[in-house]
PDB file of N, CA and C in Angstrom:
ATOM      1  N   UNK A   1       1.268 -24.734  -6.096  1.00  0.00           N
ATOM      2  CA  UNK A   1       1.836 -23.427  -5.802  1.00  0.00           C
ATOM      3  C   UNK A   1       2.557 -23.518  -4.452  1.00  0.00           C
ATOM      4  N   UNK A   2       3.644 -22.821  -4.495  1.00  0.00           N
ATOM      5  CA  UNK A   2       4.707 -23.043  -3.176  1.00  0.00           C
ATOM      6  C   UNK A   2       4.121 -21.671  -2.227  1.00  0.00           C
ATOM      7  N   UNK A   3       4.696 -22.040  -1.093  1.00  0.00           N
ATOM      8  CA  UNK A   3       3.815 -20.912   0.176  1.00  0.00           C
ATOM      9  C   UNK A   3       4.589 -19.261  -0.254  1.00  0.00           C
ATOM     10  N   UNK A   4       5.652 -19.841  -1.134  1.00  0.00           N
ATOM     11  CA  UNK A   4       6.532 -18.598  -1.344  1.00  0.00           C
ATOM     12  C   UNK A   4       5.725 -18.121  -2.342  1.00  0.00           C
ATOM     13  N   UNK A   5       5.057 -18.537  -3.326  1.00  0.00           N
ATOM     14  CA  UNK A   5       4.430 -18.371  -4.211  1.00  0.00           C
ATOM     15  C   UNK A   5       2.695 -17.516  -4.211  1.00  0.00           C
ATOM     16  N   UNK A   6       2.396 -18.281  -3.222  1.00  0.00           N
ATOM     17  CA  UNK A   6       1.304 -17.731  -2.853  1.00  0.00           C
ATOM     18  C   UNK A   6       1.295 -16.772  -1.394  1.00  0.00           C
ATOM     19  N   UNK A   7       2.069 -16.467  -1.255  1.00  0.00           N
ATOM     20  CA  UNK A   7       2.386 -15.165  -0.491  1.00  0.00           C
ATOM     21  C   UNK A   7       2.670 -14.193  -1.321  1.00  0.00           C
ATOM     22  N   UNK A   8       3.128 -14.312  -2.539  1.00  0.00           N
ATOM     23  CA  UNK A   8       3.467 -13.575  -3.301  1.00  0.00           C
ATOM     24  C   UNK A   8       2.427 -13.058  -4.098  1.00  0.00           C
ATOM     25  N   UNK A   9       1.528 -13.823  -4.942  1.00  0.00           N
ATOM     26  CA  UNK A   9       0.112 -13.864  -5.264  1.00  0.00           C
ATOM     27  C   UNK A   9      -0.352 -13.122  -4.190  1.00  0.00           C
ATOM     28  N   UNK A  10      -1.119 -13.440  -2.954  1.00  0.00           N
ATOM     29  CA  UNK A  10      -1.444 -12.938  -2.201  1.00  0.00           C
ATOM     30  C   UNK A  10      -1.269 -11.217  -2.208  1.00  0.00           C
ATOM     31  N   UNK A  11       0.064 -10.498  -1.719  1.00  0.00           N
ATOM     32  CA  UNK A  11       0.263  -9.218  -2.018  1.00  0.00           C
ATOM     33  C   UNK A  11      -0.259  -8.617  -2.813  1.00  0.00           C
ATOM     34  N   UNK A  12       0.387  -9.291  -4.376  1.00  0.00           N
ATOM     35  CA  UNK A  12      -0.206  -8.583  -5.664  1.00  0.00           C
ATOM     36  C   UNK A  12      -1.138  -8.282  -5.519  1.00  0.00           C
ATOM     37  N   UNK A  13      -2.205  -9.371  -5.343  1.00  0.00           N
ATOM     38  CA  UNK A  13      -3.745  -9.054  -5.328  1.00  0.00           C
ATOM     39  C   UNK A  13      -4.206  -8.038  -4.279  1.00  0.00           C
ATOM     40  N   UNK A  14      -3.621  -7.975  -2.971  1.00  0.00           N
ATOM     41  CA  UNK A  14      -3.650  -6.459  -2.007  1.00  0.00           C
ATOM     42  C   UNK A  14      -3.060  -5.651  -2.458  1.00  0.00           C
ATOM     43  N   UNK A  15      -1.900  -5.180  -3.257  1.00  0.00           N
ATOM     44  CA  UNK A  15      -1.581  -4.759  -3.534  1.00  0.00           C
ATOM     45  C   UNK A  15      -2.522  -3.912  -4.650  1.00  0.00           C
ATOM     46  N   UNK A  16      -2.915  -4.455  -5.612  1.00  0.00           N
ATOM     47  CA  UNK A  16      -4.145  -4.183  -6.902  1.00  0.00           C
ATOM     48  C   UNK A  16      -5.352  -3.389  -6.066  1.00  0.00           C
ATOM     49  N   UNK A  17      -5.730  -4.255  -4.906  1.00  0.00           N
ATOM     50  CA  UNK A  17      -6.711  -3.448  -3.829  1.00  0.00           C
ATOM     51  C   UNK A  17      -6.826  -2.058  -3.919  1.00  0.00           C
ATOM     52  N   UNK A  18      -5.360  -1.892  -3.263  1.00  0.00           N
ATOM     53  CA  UNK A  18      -5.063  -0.881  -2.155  1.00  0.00           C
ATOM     54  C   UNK A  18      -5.166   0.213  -3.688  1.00  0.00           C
ATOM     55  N   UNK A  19      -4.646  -0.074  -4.594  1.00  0.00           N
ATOM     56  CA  UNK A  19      -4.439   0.833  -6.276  1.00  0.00           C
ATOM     57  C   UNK A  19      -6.018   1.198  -6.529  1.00  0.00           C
ATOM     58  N   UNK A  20      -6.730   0.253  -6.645  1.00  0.00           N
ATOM     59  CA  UNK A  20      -8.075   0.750  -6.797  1.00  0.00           C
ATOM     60  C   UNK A  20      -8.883   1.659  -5.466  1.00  0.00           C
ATOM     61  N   UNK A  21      -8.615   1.536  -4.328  1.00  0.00           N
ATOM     62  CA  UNK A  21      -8.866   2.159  -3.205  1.00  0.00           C
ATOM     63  C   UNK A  21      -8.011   3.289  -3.326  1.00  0.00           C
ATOM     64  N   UNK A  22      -6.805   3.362  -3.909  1.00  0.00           N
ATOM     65  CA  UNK A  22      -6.219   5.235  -4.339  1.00  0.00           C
ATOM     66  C   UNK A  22      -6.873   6.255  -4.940  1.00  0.00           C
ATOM     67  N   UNK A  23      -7.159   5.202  -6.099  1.00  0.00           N
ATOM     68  CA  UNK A  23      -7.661   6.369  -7.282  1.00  0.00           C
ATOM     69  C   UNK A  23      -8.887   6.290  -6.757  1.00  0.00           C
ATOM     70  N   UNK A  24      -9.783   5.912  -6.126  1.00  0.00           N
ATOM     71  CA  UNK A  24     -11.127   5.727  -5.526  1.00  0.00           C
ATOM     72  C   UNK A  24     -10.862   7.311  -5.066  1.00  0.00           C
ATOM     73  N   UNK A  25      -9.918   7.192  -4.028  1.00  0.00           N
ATOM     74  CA  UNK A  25      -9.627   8.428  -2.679  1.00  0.00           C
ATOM     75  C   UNK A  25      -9.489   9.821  -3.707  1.00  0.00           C
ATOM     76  N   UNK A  26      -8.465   9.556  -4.616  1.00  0.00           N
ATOM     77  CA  UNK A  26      -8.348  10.464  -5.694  1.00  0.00           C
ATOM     78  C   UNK A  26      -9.370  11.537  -6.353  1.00  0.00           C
ATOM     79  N   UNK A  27     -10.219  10.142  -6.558  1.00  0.00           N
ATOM     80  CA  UNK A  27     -11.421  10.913  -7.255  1.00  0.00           C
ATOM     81  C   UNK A  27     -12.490  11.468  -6.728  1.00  0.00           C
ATOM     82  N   UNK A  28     -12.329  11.214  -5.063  1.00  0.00           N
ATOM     83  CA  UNK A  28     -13.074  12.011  -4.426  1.00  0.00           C
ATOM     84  C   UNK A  28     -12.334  13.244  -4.079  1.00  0.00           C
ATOM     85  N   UNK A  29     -11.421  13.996  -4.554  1.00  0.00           N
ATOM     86  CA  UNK A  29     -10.602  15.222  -4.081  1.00  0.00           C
ATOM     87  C   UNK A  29     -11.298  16.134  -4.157  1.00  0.00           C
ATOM     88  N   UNK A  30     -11.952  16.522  -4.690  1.00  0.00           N
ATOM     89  CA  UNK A  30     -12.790  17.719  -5.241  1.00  0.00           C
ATOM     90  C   UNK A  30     -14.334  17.592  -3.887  1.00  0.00           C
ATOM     91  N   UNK A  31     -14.537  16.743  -3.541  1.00  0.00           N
ATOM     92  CA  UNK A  31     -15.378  16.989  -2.452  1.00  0.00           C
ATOM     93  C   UNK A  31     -14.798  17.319  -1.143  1.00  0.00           C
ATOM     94  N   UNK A  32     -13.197  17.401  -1.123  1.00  0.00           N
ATOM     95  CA  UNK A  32     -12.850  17.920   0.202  1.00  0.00           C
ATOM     96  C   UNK A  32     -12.732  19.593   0.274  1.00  0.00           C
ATOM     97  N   UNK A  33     -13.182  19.739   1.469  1.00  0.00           N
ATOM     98  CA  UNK A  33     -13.230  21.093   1.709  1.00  0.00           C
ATOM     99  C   UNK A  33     -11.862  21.783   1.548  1.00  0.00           C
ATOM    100  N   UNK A  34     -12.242  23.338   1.139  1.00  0.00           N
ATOM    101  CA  UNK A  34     -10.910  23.931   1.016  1.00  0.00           C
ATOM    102  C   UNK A  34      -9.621  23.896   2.244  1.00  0.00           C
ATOM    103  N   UNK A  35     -10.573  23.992   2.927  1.00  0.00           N
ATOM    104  CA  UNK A  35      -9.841  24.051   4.428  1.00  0.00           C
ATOM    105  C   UNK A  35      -8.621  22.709   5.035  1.00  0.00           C
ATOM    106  N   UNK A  36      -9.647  21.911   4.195  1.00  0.00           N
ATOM    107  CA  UNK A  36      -8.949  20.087   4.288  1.00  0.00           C
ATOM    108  C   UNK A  36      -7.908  19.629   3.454  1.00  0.00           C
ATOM    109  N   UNK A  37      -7.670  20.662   2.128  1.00  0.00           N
ATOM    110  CA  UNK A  37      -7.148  20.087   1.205  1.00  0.00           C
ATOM    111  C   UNK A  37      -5.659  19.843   0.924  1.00  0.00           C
ATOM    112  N   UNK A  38      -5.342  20.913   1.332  1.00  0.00           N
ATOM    113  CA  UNK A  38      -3.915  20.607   1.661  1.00  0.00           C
ATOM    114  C   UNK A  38      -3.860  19.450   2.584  1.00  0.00           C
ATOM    115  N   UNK A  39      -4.176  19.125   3.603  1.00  0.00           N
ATOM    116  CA  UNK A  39      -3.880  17.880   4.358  1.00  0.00           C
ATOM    117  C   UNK A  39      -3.800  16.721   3.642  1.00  0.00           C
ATOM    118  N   UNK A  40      -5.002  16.671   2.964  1.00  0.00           N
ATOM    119  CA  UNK A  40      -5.944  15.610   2.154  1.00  0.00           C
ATOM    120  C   UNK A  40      -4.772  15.383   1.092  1.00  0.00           C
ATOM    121  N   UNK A  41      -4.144  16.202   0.860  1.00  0.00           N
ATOM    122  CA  UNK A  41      -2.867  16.623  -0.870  1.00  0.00           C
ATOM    123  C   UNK A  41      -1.880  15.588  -0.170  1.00  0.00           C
ATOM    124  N   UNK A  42      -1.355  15.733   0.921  1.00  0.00           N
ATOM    125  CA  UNK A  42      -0.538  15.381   1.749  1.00  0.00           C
ATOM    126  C   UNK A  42      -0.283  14.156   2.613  1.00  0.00           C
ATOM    127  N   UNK A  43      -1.105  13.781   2.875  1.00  0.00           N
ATOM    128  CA  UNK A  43      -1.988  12.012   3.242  1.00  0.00           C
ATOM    129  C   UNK A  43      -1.585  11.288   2.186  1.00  0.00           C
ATOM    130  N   UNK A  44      -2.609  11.976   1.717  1.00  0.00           N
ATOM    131  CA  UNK A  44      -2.677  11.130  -0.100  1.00  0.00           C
ATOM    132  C   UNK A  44      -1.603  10.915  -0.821  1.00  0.00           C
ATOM    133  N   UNK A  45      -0.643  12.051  -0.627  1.00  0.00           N
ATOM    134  CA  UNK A  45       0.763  11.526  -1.260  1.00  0.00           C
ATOM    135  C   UNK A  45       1.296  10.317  -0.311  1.00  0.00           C
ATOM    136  N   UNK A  46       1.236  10.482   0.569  1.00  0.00           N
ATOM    137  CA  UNK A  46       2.408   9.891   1.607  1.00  0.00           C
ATOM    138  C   UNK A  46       1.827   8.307   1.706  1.00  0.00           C
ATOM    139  N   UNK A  47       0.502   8.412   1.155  1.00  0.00           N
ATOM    140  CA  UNK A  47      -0.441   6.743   0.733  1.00  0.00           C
ATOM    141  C   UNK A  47       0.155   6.201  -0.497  1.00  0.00           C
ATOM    142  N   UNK A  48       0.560   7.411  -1.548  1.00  0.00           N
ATOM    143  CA  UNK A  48       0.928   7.110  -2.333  1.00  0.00           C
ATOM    144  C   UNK A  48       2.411   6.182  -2.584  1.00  0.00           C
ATOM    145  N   UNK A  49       3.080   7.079  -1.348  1.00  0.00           N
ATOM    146  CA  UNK A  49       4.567   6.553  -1.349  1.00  0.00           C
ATOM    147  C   UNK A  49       4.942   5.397  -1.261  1.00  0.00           C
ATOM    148  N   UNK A  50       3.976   4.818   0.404  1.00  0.00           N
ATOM    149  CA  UNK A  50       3.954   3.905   0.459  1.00  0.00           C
ATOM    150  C   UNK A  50       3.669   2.535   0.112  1.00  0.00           C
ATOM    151  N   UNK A  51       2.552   2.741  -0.853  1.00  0.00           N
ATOM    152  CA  UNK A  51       2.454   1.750  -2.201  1.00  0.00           C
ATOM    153  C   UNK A  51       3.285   1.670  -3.001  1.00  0.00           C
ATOM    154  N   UNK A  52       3.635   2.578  -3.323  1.00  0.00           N
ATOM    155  CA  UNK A  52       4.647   2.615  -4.427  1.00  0.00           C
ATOM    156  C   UNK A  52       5.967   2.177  -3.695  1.00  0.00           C
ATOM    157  N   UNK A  53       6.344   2.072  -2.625  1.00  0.00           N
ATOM    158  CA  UNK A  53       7.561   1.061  -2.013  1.00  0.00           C
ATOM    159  C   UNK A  53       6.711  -0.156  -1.476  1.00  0.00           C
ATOM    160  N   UNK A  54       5.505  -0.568  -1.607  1.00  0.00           N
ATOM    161  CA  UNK A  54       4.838  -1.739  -1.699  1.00  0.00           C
ATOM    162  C   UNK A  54       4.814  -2.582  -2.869  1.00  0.00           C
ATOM    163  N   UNK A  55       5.170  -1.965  -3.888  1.00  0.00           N
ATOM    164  CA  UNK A  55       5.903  -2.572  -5.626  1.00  0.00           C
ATOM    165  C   UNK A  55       6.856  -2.816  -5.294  1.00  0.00           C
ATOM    166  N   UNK A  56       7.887  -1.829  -4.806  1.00  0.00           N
ATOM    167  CA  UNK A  56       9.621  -2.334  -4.726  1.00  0.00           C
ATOM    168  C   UNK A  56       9.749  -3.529  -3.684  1.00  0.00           C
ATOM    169  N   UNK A  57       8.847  -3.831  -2.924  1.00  0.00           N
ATOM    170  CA  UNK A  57       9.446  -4.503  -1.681  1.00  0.00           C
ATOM    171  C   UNK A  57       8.032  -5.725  -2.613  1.00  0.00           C
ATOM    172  N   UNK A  58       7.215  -5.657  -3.156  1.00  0.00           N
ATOM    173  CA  UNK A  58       6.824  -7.231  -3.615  1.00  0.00           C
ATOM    174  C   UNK A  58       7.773  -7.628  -5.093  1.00  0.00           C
ATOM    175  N   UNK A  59       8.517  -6.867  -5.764  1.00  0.00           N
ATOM    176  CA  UNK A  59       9.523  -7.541  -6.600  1.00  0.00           C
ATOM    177  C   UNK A  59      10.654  -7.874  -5.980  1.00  0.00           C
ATOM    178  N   UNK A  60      11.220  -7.233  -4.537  1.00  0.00           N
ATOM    179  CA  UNK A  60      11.940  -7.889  -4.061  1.00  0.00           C
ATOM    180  C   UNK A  60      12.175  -9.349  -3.388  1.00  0.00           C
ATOM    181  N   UNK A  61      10.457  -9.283  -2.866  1.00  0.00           N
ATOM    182  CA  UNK A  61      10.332 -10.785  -2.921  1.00  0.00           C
ATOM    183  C   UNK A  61      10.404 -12.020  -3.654  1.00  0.00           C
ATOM    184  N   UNK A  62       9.591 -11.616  -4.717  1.00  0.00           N
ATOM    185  CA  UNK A  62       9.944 -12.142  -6.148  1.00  0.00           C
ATOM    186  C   UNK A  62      11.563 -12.504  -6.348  1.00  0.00           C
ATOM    187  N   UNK A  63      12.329 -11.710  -6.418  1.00  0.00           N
ATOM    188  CA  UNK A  63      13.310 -12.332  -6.327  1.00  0.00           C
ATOM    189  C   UNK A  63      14.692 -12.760  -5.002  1.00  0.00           C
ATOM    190  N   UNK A  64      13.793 -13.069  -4.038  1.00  0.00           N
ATOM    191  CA  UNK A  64      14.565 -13.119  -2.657  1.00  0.00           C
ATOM    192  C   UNK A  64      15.245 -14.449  -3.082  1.00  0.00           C
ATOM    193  N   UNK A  65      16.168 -14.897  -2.553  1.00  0.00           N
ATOM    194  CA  UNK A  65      16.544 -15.922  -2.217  1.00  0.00           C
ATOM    195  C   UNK A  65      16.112 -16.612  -0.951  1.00  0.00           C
ATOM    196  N   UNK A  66      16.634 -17.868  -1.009  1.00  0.00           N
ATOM    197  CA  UNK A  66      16.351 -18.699   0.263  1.00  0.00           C
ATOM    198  C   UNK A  66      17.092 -17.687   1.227  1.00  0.00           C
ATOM    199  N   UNK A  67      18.251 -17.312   1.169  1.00  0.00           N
ATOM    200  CA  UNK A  67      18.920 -16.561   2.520  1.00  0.00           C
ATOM    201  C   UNK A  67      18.247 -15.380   2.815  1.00  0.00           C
ATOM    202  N   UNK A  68      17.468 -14.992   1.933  1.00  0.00           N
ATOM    203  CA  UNK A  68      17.132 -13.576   1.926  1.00  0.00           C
ATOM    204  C   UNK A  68      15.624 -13.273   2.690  1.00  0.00           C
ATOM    205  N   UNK A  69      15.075 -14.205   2.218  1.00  0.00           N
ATOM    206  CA  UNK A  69      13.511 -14.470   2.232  1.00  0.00           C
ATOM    207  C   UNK A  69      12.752 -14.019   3.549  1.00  0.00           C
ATOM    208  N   UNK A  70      13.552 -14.316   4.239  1.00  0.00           N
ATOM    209  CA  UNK A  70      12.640 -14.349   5.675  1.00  0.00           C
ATOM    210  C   UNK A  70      13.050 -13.022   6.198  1.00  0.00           C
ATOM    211  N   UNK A  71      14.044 -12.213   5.914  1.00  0.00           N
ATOM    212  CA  UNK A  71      14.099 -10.629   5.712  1.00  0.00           C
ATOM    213  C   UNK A  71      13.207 -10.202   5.376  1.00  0.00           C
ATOM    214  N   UNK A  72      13.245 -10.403   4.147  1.00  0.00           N
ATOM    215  CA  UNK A  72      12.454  -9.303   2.426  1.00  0.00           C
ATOM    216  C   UNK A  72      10.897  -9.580   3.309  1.00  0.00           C
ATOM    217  N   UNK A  73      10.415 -11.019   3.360  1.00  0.00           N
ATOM    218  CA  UNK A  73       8.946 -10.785   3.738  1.00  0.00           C
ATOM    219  C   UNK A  73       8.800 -10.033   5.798  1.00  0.00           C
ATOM    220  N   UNK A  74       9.719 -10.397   6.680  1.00  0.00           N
ATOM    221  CA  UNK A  74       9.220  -9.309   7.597  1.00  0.00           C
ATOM    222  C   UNK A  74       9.244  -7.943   7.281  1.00  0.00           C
ATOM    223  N   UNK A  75      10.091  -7.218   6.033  1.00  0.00           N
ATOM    224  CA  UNK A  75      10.143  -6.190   5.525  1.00  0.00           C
ATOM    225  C   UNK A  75       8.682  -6.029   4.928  1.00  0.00           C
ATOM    226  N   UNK A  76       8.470  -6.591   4.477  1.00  0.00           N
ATOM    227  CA  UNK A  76       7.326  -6.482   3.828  1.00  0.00           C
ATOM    228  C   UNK A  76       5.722  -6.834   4.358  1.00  0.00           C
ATOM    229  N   UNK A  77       6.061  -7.723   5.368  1.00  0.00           N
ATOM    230  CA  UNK A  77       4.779  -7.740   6.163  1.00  0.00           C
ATOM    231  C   UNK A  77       4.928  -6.239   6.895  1.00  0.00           C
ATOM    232  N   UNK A  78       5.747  -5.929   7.141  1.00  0.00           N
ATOM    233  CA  UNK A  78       5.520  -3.866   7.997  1.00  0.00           C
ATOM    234  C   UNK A  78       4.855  -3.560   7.203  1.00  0.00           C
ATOM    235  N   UNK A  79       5.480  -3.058   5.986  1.00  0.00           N
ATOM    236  CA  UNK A  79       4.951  -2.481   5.175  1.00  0.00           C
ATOM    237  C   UNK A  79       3.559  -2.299   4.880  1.00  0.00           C
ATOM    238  N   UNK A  80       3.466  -3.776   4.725  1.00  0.00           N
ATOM    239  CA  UNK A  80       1.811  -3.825   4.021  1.00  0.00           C
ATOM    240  C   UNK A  80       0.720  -3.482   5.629  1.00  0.00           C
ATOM    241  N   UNK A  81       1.645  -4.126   6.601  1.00  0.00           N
ATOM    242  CA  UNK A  81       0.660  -2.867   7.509  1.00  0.00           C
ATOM    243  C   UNK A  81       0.540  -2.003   8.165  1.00  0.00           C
ATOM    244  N   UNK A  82       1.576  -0.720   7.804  1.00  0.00           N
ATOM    245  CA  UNK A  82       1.379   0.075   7.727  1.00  0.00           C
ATOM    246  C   UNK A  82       0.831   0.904   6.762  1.00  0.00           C
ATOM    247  N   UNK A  83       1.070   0.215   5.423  1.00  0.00           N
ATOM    248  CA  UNK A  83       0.134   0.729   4.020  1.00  0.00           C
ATOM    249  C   UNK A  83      -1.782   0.243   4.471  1.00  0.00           C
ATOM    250  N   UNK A  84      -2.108  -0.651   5.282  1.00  0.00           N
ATOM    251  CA  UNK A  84      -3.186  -1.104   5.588  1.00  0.00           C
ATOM    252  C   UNK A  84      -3.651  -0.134   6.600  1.00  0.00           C
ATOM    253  N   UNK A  85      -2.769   0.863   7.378  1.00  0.00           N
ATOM    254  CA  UNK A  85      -3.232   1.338   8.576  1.00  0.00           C
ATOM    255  C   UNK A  85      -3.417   2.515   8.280  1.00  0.00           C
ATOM    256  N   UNK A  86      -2.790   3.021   7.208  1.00  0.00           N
ATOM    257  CA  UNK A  86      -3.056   4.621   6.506  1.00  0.00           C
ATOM    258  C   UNK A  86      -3.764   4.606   5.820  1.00  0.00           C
ATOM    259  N   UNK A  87      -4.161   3.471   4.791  1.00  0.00           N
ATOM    260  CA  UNK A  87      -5.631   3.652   4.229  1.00  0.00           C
ATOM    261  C   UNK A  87      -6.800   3.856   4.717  1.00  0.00           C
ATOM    262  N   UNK A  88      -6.553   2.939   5.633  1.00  0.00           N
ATOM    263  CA  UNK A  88      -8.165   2.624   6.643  1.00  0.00           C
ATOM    264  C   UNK A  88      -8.143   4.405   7.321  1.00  0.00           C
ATOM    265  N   UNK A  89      -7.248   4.567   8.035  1.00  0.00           N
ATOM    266  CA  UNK A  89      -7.351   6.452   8.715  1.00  0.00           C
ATOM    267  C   UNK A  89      -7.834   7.356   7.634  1.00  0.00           C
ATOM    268  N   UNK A  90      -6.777   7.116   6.518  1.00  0.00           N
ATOM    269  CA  UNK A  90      -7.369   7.754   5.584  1.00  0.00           C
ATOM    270  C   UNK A  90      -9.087   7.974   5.197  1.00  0.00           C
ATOM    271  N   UNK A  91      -9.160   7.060   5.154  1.00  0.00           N
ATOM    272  CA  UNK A  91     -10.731   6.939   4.622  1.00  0.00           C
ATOM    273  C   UNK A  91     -11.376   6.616   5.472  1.00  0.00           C
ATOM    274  N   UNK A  92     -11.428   7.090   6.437  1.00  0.00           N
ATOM    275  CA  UNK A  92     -12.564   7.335   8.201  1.00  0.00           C
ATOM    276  C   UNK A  92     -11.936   8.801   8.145  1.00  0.00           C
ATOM    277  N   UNK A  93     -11.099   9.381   7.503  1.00  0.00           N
ATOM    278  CA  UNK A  93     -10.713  10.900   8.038  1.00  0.00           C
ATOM    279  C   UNK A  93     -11.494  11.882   6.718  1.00  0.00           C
ATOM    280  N   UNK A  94     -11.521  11.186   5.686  1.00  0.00           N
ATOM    281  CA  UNK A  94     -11.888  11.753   4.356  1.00  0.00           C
ATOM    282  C   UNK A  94     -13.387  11.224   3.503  1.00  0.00           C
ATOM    283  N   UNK A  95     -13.992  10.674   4.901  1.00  0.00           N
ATOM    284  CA  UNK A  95     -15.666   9.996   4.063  1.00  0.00           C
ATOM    285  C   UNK A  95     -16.421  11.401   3.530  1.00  0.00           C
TER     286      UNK A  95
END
C-alpha cells in the first residue's frame, strides 16, 4: 500500500468514526434540555456539515493528482481537525 493510499484508508476509517459518533450525538437529542436544544439543533448541524465536506474533500483526494496532492491533503488535514475539534466540544458540552 502506497503512503497515498494509506492516508487515504486512514481518513475513511476516521471518517466512519466520526459517522458513528453523529448518530451516537443524535440519538441522544431527546435528553437535552429544552432550554439547550436549539443550540444542540445547531452544533449538531454545523458537525454535520463538516463531515459531510469531510466526504467531498476525502474523494478529492482519491482523485488528486501528483500536482494536486499536497494541496487536497493540507486541505484536508484542516478539515479533519477542525471536524476533530467540534466533536470533542461537542460532546464535553452535551454529556
Amino acid at each position: 500500500m502506497t503512503n497515498k493510499d494509506e492516508i487515504i484508508s486512514n481518513m475513511k476509517t476516521q471518517l466512519d468514526e466520526w459517522n458513528t459518533e453523529i448518530d451516537a450525538m443524535e440519538a441522544r437529542a431527546d435528553e437535552v434540555s429544552a432550554d439547550r436544544r436549539e443550540d444542540f439543533d445547531k452544533e449538531l448541524l454545523a458537525l454535520r456539515e463538516l463531515r459531510d465536506n469531510g466526504k467531498i474533500k476525502l474523494e478529492e483526494l482519491k482523485s488528486a493528482g501528483e500536482g494536486t496532492w499536497g494541496r487536497v491533503k493540507h486541505e484536508a488535514d484542516h478539515l479533519w481537525d477542525a471536524l476533530k475539534a467540534s466533536a470533542v466540544a461537542f460532546q464535553r458540552q452535551y454529556k
